[in-house]
Protein backbone atom coordinates (compact mmCIF):
# COMPACT_ATOMS: atom_id res chain seq x y z
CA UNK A 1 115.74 95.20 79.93
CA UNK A 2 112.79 93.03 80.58
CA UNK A 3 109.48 94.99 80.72
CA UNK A 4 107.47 92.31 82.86
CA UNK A 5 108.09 89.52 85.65
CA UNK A 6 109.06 86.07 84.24
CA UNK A 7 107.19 82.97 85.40
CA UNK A 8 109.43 82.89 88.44
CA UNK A 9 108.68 86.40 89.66
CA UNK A 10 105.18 86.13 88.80
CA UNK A 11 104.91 83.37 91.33
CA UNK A 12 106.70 84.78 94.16
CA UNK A 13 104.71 87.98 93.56
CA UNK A 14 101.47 85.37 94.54
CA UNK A 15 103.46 83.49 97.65
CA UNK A 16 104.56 86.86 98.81
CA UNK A 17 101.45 88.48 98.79
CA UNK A 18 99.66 85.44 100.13
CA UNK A 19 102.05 85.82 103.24
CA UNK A 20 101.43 89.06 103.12
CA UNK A 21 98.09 89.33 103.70
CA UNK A 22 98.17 86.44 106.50
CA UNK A 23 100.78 88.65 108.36
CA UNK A 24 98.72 91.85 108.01
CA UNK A 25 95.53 90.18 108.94
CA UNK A 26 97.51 89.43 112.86
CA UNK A 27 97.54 93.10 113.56
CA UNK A 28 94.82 95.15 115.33
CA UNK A 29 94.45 98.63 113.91
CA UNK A 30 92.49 99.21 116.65
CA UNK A 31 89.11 102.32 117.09
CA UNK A 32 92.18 104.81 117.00
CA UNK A 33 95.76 105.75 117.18
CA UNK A 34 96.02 104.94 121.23
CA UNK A 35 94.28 101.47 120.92
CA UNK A 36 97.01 100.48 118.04
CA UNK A 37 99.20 97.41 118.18
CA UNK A 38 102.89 98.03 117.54
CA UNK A 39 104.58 97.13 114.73
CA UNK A 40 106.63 94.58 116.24
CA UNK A 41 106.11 90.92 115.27
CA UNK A 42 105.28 88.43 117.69
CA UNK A 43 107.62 85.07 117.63
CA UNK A 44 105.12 83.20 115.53
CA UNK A 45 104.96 86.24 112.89
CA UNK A 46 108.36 86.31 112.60
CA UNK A 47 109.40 82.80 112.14
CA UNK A 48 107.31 82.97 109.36
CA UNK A 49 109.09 85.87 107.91
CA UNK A 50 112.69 84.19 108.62
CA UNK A 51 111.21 80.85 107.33
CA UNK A 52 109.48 82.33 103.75
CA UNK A 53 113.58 83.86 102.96
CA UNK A 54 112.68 87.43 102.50
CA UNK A 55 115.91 88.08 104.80
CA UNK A 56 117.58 86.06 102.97
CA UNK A 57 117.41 86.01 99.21
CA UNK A 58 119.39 89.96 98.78
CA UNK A 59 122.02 88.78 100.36
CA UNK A 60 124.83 86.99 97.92
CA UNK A 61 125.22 82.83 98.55
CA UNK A 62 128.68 83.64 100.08
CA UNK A 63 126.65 85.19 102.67
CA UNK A 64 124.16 82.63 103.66
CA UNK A 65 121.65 84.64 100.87
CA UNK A 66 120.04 83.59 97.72
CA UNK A 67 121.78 86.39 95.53
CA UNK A 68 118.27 87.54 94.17
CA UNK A 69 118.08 90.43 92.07
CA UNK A 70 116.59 93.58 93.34
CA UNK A 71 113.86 93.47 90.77
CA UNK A 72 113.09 90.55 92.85
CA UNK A 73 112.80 92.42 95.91
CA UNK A 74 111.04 94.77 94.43
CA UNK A 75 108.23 92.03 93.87
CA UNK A 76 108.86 91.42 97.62
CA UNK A 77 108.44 95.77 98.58
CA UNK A 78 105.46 95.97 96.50
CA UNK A 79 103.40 93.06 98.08
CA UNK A 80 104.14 93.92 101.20
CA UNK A 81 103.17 97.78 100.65
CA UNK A 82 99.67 96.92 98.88
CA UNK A 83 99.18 94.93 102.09
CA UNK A 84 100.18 97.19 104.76
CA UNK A 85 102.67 95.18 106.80
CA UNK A 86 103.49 96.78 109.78
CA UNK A 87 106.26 93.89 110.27
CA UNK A 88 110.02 95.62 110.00
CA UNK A 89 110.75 93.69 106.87
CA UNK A 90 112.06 96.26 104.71
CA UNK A 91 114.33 97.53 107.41
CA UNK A 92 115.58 93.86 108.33
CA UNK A 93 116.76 94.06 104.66
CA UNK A 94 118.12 97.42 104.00
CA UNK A 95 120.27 96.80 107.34
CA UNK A 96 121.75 93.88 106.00
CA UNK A 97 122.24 94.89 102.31
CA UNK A 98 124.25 98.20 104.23
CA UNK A 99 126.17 95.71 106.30
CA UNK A 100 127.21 93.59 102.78
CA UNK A 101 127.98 96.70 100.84
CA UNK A 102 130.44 97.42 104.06
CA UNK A 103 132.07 93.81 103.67
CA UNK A 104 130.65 92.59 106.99
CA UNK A 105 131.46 89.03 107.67
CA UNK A 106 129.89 86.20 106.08
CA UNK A 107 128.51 84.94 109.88
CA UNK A 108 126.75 87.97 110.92
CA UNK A 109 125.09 88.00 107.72
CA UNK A 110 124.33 84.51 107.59
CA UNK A 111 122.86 85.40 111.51
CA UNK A 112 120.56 88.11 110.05
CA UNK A 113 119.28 86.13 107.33
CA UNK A 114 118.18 83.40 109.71
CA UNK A 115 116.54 85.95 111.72
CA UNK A 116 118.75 85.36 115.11
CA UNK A 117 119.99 88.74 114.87
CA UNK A 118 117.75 91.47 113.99
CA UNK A 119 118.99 95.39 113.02
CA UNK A 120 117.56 98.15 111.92
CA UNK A 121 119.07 100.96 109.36
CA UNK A 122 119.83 104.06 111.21
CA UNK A 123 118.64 107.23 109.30
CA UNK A 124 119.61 111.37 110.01
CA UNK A 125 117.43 113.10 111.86
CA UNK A 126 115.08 114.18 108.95
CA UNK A 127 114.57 110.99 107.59
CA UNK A 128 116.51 111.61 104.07
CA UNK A 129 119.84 109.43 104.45
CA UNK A 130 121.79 106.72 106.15
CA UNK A 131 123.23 107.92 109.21
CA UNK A 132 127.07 108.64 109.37
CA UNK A 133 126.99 108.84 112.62
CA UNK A 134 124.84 108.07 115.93
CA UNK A 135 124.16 111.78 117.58
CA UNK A 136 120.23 113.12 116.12
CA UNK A 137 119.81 110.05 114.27
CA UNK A 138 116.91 107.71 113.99
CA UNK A 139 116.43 103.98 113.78
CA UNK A 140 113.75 103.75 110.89
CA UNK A 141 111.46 100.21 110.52
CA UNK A 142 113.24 99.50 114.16
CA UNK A 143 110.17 96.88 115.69
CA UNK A 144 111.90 94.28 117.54
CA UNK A 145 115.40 95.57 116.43
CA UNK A 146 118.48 94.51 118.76
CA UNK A 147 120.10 97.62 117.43
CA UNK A 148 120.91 99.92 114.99
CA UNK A 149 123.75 99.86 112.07
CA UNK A 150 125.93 102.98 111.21
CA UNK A 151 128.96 100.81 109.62
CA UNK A 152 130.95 103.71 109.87
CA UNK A 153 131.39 104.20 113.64
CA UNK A 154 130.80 100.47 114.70
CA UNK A 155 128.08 97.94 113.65
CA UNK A 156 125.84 98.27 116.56
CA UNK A 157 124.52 100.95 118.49
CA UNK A 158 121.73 100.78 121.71
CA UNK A 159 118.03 101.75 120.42
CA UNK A 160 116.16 104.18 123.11
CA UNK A 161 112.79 102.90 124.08
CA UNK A 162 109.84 102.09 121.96
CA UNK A 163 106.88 103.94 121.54
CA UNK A 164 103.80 102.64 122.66
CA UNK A 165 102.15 102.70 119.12
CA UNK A 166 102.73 102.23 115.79
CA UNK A 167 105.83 104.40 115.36
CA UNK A 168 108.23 102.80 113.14
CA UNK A 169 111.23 105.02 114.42
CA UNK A 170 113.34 104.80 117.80
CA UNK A 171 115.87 106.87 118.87
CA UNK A 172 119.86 105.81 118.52
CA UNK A 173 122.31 106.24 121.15
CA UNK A 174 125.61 107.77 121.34
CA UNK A 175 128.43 105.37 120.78
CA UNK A 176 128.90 103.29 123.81
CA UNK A 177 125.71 102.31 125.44
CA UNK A 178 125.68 98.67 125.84
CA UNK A 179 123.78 97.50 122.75
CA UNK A 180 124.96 94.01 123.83
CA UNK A 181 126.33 92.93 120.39
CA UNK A 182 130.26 93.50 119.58
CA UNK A 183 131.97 95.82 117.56
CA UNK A 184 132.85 94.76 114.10
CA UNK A 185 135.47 96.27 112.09
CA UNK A 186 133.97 96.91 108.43
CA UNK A 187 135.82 97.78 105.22
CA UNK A 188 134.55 100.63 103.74
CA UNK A 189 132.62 100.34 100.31
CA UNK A 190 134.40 102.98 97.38
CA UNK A 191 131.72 105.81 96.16
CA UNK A 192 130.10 103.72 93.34
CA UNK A 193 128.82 101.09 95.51
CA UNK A 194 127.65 103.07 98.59
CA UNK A 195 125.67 104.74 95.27
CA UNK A 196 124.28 101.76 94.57
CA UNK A 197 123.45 101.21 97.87
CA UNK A 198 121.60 104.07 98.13
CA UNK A 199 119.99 103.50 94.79
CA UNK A 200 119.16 100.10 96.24
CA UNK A 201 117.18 101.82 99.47
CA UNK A 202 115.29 104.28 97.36
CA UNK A 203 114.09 101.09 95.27
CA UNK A 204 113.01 99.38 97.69
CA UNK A 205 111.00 102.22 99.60
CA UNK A 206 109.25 103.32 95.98
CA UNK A 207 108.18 99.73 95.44
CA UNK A 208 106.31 99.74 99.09
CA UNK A 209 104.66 102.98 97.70
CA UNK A 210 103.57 101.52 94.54
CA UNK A 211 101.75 98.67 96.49
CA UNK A 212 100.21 101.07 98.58
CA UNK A 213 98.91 103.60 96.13
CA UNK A 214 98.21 100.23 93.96
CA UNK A 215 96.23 98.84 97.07
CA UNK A 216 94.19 102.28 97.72
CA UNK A 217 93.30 102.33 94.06
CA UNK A 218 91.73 98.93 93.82
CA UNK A 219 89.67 99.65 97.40
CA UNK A 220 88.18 102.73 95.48
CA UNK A 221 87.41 101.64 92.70
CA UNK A 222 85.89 98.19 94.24
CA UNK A 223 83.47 101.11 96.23
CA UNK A 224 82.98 102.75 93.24
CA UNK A 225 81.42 99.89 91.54
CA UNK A 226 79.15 99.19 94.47
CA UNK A 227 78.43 102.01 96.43
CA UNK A 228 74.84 103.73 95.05
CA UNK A 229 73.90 107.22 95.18
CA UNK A 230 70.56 108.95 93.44
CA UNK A 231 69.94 105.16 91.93
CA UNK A 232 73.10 104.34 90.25
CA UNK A 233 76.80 103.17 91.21
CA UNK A 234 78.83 105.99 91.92
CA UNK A 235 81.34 104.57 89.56
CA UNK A 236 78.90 105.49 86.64
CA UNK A 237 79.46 109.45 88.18
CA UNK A 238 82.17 111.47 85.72
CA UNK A 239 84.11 113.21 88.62
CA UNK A 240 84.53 110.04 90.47
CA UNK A 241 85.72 108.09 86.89
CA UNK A 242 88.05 111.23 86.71
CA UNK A 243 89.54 110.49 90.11
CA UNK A 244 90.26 107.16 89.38
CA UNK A 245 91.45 107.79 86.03
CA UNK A 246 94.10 109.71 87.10
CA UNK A 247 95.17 107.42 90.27
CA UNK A 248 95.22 104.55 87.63
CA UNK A 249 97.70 106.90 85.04
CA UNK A 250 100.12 107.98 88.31
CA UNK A 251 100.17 103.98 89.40
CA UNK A 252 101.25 102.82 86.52
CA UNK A 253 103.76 105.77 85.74
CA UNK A 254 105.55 104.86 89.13
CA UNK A 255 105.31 101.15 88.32
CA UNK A 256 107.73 102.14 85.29
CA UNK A 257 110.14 104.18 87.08
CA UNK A 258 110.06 101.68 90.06
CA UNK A 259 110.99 99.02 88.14
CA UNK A 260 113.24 100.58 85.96
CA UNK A 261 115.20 101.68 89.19
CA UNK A 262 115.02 98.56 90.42
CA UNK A 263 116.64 96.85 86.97
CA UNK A 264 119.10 99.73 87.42
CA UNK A 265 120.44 98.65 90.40
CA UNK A 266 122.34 95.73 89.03
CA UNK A 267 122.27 96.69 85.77
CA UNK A 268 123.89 100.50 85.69
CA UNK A 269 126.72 102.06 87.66
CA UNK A 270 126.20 102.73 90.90
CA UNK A 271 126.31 106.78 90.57
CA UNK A 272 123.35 106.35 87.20
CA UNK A 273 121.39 103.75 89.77
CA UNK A 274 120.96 106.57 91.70
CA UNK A 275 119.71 109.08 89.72
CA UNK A 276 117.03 106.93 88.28
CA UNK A 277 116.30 105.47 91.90
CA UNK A 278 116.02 109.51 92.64
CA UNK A 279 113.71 110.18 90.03
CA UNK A 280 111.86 107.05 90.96
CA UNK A 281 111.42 108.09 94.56
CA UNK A 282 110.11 111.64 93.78
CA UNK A 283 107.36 110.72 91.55
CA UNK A 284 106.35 107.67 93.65
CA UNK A 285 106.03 110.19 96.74
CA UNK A 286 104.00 113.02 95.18
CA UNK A 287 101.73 110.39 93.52
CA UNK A 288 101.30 108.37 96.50
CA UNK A 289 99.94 110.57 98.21
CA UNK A 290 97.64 111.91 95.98
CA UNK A 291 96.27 108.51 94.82
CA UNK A 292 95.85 107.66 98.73
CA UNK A 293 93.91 111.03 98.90
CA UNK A 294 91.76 110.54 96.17
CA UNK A 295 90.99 107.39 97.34
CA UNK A 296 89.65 108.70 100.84
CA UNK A 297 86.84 111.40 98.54
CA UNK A 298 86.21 108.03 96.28
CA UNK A 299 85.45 106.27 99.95
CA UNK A 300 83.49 109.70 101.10
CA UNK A 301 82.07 109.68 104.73
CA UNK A 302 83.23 106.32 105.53
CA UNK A 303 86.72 107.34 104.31
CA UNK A 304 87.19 109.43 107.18
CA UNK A 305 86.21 106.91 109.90
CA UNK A 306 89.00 104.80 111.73
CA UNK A 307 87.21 101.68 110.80
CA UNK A 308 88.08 102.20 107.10
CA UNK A 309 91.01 101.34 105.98
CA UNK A 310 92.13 104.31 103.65
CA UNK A 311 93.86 106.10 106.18
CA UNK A 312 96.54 103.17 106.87
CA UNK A 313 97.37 103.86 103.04
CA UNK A 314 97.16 107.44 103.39
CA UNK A 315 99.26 107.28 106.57
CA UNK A 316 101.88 104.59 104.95
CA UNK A 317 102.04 106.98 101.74
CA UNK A 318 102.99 109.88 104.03
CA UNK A 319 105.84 107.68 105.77
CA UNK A 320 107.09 106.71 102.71
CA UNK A 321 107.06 109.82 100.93
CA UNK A 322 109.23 111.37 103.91
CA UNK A 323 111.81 108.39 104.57
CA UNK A 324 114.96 108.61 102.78
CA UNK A 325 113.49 111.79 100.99
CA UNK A 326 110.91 113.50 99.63
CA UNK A 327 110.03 114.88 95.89
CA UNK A 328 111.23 118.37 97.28
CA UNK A 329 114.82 116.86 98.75
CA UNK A 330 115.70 114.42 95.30
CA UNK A 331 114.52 117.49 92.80
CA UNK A 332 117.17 119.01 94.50
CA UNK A 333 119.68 116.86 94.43
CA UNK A 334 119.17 115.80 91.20
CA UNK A 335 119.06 119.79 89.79
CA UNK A 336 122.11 120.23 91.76
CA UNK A 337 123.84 117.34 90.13
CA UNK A 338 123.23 118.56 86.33
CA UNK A 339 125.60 119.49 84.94
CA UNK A 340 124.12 121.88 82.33
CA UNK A 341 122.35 124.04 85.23
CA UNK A 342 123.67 127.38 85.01
């Protein structure tokens, strides 16, 4: 495998994050977490989105996509993590990669990628897996959503209300409430590929945690070099070069196993994508956080105001460290897969 971008990635890394930045820039964090706006995208936002092909370029040409690779999306994740997008992007995508990997026809994808339909993944109640079913599940990265997807008991199921703040979750209801949108019968994917589909989620979510904890890093260490203290930057201080010694070490660790789950994806069998997409996911969590911790003692008093920005990375760390797993839940899974465990 390739162990950097080519020319073409390195370029859509810049438009992406230029676009990024422009749609992050539109939303008001607000003094605190009841004068917050939503998450969802107004019209403007969102055309934007639809017109720049992030919907688009996972899905295969067949399907109205650009048959990108998920390395590529990756790119996409990571930008759009070190920028803090609030915008349901990352759902918009993992709904309609779940819908392909059920063999949903080529119209309603070709719909989704132009943005006129717009679904959400629906998750089980704690957050860890695509939901089999609609009772004590949760629509996850559901701003603006129509509906929810759980291919296996119809495409589209009614959302409850939203909340009036930045919650990127909404309830699912039973099968039945008018969600407006027709049933679809789906063909149901064999094991390897619904493991590559979850391999393909987990990517995706460790990529948005690299470009957080990558984001949170470069804030810190920006203060570092001009914040003063007893005469000198605080940069020049040994526990604060420690700190940000060690956030730079766990960054770049969980840019290697994010990309390397990533190449996986379309690389590997579906059941190996997933145990590197595992591994992947449970170092990018732990680290996450702790980089997006370390950067909030870096930041010091001002890190614990509203007005500063390290707790939207701190927050965004903890949401992605709990969606589709934890460290704790894929250590698990992982042990309980070996097969030399006694």
């Amino acid at each position: 495998m390739e162990i950097e971008l080519t020319a073409e990635q390195r370029a859509f890394r810049e438009s992406c994050g230029k676009l990024a930045a422009n749609l992050a820039a539109r939303w008001h964090r607000g003094r605190g977490p009841h004068d917050i706006d939503p998450p969802t995208p107004g019209d403007d936002s969102w055309s934007r989105v639809v017109d720049s092909g992030w919907l688009a370029i996972g899905l295969r040409e067949e399907n109205g996509g650009a048959g990108a690779s998920v390395v590529d999306l990756t790119v996409l994740a990571e930008r759009l993590g070190y920028h803090a997008v609030p915008a349901p992007v990352l759902g918009a995508v993992i709904a309609a990669e779940q819908l392909q990997t059920w063999n949903a026809p080529p119209g309603l994808l070709q719909d989704l990628a132009e943005g006129g339909l717009r679904l959400a993944p629906a998750l089980d109640a704690g957050l860890r897996t695509l939901a089999g079913a609609a009772e004590n599940s949760l629509a996850w990265d559901a701003a603006g959503a129509e509906a929810a997807v759980i291919p296996a008991t119809g495409v589209a199921h009614a959302l409850g209300d939203a909340l009036p703040f930045a919650d990127p979750t909404r309830a699912v209801r039973p099968l039945g409430a008018p969600s407006g949108l027709p049933a679809i019968t789906l063909t149901p994917p064999g094991e390897q590929a619904l493991a590559r589909l979850g391999a393909f989620t987990l990517s995706l979510l460790t990529a948005d945690l690299l470009g957080t904890m990558q984001a949170a890093l470069d804030a810190a260490i920006d203060h570092a070099r001009t914040r003063e203290q007893f005469g000198a930057p605080i940069g020049s201080f040994q526990a604060v070069q420690q700190l940000l010694a060690d956030g730079h070490v766990l960054v770049e660790a969980t840019r290697s196993a994010s990309y390397h789950a990533a190449w996986a994806v379309d690389a590997l069998p579906g059941a190996e994508a997933l145990r590197a997409a595992r591994v992947a996911k449970a170092f990018a969590s732990r680290s996450a956080v702790e980089v997006c911790e370390s950067a909030v003692q870096v930041f010091g008093g001002i890190g614990m105001t509203w007005e500063a920005p390290a707790h939207i990375w701190l927050r965004r760390a903890h949401t992605g460290r709990t969606v589709f797993g934890d460290e704790h839940h894929h250590q698990g899974v992982i042990a309980d897969d070996d097969p030399h465990r006694s």
